[in-house]
C-alpha atoms as a PDB file:
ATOM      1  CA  UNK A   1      -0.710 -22.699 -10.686  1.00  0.00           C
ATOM      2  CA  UNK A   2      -4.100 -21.336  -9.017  1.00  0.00           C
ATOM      3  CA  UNK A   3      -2.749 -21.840  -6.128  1.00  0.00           C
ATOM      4  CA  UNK A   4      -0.139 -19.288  -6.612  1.00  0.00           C
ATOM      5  CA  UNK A   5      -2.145 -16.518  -8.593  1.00  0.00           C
ATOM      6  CA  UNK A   6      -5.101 -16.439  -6.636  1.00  0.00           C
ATOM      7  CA  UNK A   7      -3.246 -15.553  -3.525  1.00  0.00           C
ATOM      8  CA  UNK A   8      -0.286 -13.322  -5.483  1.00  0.00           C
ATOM      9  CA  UNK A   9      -3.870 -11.353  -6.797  1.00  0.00           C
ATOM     10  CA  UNK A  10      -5.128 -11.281  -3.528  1.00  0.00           C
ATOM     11  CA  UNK A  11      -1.850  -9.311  -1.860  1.00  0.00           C
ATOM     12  CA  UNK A  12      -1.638  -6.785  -4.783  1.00  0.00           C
ATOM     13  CA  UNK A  13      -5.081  -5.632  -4.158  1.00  0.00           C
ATOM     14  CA  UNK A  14      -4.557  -5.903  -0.430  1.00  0.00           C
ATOM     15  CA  UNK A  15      -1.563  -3.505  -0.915  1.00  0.00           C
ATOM     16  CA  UNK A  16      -2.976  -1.170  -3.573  1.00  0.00           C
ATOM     17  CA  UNK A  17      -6.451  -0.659  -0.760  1.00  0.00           C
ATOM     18  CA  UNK A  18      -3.265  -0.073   1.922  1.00  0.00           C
ATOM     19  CA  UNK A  19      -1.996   2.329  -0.390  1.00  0.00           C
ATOM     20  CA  UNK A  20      -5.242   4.344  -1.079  1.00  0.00           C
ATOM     21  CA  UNK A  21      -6.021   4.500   2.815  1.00  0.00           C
ATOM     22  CA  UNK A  22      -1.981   5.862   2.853  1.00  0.00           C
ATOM     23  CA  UNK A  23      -2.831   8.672   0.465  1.00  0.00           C
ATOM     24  CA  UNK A  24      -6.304   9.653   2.189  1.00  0.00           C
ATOM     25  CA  UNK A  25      -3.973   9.858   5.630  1.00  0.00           C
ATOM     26  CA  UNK A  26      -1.914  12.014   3.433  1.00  0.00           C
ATOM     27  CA  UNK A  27      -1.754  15.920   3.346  1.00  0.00           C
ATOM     28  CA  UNK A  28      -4.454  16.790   0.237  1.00  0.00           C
ATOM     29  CA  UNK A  29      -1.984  18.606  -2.653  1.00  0.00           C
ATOM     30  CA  UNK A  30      -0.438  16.041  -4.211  1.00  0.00           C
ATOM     31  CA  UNK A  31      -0.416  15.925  -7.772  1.00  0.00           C
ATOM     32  CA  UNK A  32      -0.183  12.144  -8.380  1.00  0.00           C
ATOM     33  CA  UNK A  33      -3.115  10.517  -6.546  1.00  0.00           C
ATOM     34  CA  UNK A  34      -2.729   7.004  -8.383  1.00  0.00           C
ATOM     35  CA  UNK A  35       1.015   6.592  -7.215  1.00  0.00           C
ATOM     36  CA  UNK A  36      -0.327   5.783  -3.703  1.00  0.00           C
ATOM     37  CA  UNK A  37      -2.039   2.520  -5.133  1.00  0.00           C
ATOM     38  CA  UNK A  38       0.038   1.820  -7.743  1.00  0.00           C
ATOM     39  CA  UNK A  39       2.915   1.773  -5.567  1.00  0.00           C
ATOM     40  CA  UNK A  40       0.667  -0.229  -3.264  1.00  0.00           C
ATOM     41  CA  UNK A  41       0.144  -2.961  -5.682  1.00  0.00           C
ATOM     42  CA  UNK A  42       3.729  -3.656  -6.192  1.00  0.00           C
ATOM     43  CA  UNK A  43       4.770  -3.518  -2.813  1.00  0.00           C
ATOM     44  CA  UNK A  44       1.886  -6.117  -1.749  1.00  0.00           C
ATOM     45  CA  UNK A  45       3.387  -8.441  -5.280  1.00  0.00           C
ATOM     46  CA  UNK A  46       7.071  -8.086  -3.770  1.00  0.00           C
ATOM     47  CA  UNK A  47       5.237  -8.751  -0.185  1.00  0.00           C
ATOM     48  CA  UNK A  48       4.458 -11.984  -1.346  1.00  0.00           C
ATOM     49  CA  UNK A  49       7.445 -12.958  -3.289  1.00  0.00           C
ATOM     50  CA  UNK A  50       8.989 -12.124  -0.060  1.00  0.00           C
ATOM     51  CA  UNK A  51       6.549 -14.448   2.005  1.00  0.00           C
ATOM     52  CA  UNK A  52       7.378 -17.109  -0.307  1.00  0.00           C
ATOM     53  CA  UNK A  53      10.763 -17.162  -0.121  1.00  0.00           C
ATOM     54  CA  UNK A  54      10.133 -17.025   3.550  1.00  0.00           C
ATOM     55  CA  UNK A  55       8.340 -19.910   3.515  1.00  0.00           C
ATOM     56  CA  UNK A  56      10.833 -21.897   1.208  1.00  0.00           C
ATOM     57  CA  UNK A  57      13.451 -21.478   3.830  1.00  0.00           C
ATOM     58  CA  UNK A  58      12.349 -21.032   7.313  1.00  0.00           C
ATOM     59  CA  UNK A  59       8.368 -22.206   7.187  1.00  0.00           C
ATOM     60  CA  UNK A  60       7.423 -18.077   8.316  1.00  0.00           C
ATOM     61  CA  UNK A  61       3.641 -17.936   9.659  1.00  0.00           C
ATOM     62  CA  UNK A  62       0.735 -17.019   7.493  1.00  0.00           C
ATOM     63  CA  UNK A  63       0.274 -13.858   9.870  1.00  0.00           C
ATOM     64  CA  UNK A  64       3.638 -12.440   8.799  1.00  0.00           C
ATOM     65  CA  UNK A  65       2.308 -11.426   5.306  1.00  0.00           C
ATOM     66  CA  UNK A  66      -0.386  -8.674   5.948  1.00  0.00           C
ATOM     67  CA  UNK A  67       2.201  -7.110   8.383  1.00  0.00           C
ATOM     68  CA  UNK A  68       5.139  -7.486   5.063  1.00  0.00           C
ATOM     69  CA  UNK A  69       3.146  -5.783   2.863  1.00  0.00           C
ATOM     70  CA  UNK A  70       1.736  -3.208   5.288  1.00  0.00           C
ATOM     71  CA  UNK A  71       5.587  -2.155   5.824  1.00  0.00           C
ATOM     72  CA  UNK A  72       6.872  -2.536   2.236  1.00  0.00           C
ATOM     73  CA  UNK A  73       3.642   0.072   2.149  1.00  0.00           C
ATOM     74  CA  UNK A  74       4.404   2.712   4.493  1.00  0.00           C
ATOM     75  CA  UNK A  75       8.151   2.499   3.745  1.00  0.00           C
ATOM     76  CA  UNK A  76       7.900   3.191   0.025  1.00  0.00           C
ATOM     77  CA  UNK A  77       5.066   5.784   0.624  1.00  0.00           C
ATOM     78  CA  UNK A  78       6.984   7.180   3.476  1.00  0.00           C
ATOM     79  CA  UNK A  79      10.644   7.634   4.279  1.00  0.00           C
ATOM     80  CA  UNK A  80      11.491   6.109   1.051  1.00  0.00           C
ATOM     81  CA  UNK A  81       8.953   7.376  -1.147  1.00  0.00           C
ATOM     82  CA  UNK A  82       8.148  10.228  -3.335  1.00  0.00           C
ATOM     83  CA  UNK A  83       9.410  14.038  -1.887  1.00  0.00           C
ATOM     84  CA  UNK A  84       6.393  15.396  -0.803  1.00  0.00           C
ATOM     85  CA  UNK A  85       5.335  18.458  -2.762  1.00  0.00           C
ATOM     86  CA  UNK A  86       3.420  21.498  -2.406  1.00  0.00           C
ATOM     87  CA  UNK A  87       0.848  22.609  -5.615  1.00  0.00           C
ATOM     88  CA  UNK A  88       2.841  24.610  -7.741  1.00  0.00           C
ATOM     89  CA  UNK A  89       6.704  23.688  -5.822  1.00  0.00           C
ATOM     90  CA  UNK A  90       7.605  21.351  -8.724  1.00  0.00           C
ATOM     91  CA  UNK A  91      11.067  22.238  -8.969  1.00  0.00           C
ATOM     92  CA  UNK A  92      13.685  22.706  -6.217  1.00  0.00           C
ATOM     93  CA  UNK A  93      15.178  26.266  -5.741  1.00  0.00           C
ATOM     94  CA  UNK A  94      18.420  26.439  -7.285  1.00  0.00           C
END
């Protein structure tokens, strides 16, 4: 069982420092700092579930899981993530 936590613990806080060096590359006036590694953290837990599975079936590389997590990052921070928002453009125009 160690051998699964200790390396599941070690990929969320891999993804949540990948997500706090994605929000200090960031424009400054957003209104939800802890998002970035928040979002982080859960991308680098998926990133290893992911890995996992990838090992299950095909035997994928050890190098592949940095680079998962690194791209679960920038895609949920980025073209998937939150709209970015000016301070005080909460609401769309209607």
């Amino acid at each position: 069982m160690q051998d699964l936590l200790i390396p599941l613990a070690m990929t969320g806080v891999f993804g949540a420092f990948i997500g706090t060096l994605y929000r200090l590359s960031r424009r400054p006036g957003y209104q939800r700092p802890l998002l970035f590694p928040l979002v982080g953290l859960i991308a680098g837990a998926i990133g290893f579930v992911i890995y996992q599975l990838l090992v299950i079936t095909t035997g994928a590389p050890l190098w592949l899981l940095p680079l998962l997590v690194i791209l679960q990052v920038w895609l949920w921070l980025g073209p998937f993530g939150p709209a970015a928002r000016a301070a005080g453009q909460n609401h769309p125009k209607r």
